[in-house]
Protein backbone atom coordinates (compact mmCIF):
# COMPACT_ATOMS: atom_id res chain seq x y z
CA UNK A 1 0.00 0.00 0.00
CA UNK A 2 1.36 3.30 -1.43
CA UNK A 3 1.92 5.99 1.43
CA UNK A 4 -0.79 8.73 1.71
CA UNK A 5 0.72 12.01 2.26
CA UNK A 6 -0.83 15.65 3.16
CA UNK A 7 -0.02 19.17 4.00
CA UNK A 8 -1.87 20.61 7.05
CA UNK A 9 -1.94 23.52 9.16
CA UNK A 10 -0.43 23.29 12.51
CA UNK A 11 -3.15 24.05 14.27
CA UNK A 12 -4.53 21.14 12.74
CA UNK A 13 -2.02 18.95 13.75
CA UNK A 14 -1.67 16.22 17.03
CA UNK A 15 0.83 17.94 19.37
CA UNK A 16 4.19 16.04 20.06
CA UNK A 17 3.83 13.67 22.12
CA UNK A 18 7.64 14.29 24.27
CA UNK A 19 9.55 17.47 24.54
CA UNK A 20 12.54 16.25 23.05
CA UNK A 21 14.12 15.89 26.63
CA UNK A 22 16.57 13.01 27.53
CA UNK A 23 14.40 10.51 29.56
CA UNK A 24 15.55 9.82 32.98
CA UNK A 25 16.11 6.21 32.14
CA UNK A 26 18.84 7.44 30.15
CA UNK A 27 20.52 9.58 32.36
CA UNK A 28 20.15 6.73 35.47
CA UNK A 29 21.53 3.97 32.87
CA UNK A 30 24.56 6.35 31.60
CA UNK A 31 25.53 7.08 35.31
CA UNK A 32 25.44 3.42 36.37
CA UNK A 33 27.82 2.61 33.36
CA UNK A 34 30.39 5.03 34.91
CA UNK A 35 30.21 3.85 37.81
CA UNK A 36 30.51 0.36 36.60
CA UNK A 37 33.76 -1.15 38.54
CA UNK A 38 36.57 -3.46 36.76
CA UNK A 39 35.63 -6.67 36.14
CA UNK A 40 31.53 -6.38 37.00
CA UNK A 41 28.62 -6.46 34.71
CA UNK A 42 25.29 -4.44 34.50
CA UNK A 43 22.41 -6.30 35.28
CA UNK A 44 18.95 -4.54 34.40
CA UNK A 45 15.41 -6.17 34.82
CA UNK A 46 13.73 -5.23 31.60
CA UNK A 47 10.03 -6.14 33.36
CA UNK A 48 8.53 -8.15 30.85
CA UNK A 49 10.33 -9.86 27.57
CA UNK A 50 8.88 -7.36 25.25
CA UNK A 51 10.60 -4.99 27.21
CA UNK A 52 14.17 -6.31 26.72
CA UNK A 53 14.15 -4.78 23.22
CA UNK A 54 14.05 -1.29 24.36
CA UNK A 55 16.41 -2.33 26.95
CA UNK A 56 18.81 -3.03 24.77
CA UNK A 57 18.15 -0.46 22.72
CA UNK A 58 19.03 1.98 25.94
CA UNK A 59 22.17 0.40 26.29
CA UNK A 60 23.12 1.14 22.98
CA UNK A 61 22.13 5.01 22.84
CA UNK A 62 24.18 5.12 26.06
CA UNK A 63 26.96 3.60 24.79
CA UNK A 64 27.59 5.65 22.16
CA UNK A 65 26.55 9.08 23.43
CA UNK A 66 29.07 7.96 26.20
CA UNK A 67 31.95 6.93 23.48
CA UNK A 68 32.51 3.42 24.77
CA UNK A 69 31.44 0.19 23.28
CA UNK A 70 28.98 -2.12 25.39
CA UNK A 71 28.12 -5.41 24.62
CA UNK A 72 24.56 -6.51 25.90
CA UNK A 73 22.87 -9.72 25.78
CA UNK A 74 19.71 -11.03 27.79
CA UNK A 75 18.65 -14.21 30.14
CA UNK A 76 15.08 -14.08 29.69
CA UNK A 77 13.58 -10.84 31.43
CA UNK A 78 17.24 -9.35 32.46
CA UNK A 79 19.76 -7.44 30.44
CA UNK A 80 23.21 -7.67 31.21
CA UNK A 81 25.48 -4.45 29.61
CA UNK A 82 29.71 -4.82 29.95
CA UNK A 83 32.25 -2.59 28.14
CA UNK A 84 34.02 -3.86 24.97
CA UNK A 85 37.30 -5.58 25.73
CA UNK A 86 39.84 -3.41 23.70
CA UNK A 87 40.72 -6.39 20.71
CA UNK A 88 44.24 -7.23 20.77
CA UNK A 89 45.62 -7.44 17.34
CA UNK A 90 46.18 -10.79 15.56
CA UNK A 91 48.82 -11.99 13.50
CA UNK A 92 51.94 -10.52 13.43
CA UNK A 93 52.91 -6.70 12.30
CA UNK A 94 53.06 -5.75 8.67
CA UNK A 95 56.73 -5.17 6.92
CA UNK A 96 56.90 -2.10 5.30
């Protein structure tokens, strides 16, 4: 189905439905990932499994507002966050 598209007045128009603010899910998950110690994990309860998603998602935004990689992965209803190992290089230097 082809999309249906319209001009309108913006008086006519729904009102946003957010203000464009950073949500304070955000800001809570982005100071606990400072604050993460060496060698520990983040573990957040998503709630429900169709939660986990947006979870995840969160994690991700943070991640890269905040500069670091973070891998994430879930155990049914929980999402567990840690920062990227830095990748050692394999093999063995180039010769120039």
């Amino acid at each position: 189905m082809p999309l249906r598209i319209r001009h309108v007045r913006e008086d006519e128009a729904p009102r946003p439905s957010s203000k464009g603010e950073t949500s304070e899910d955000m800001n809570q998950l982005k100071s606990e990932m400072m604050r993460l110690s060496s060698g520990a994990v983040l573990e957040i309860e998503a709630g429900s499994e169709k939660a986990v998603r947006g979870v995840k998602t969160l994690v991700t935004r943070a991640s890269k507002q905040l500069g670091k990689g973070w891998r994430h992965w879930h155990v049914g209803t929980k999402v567990f966050a840690r920062p990227k190992r830095e990748q050692s290089r394999r093999g063995r230097p180039r010769k120039s």
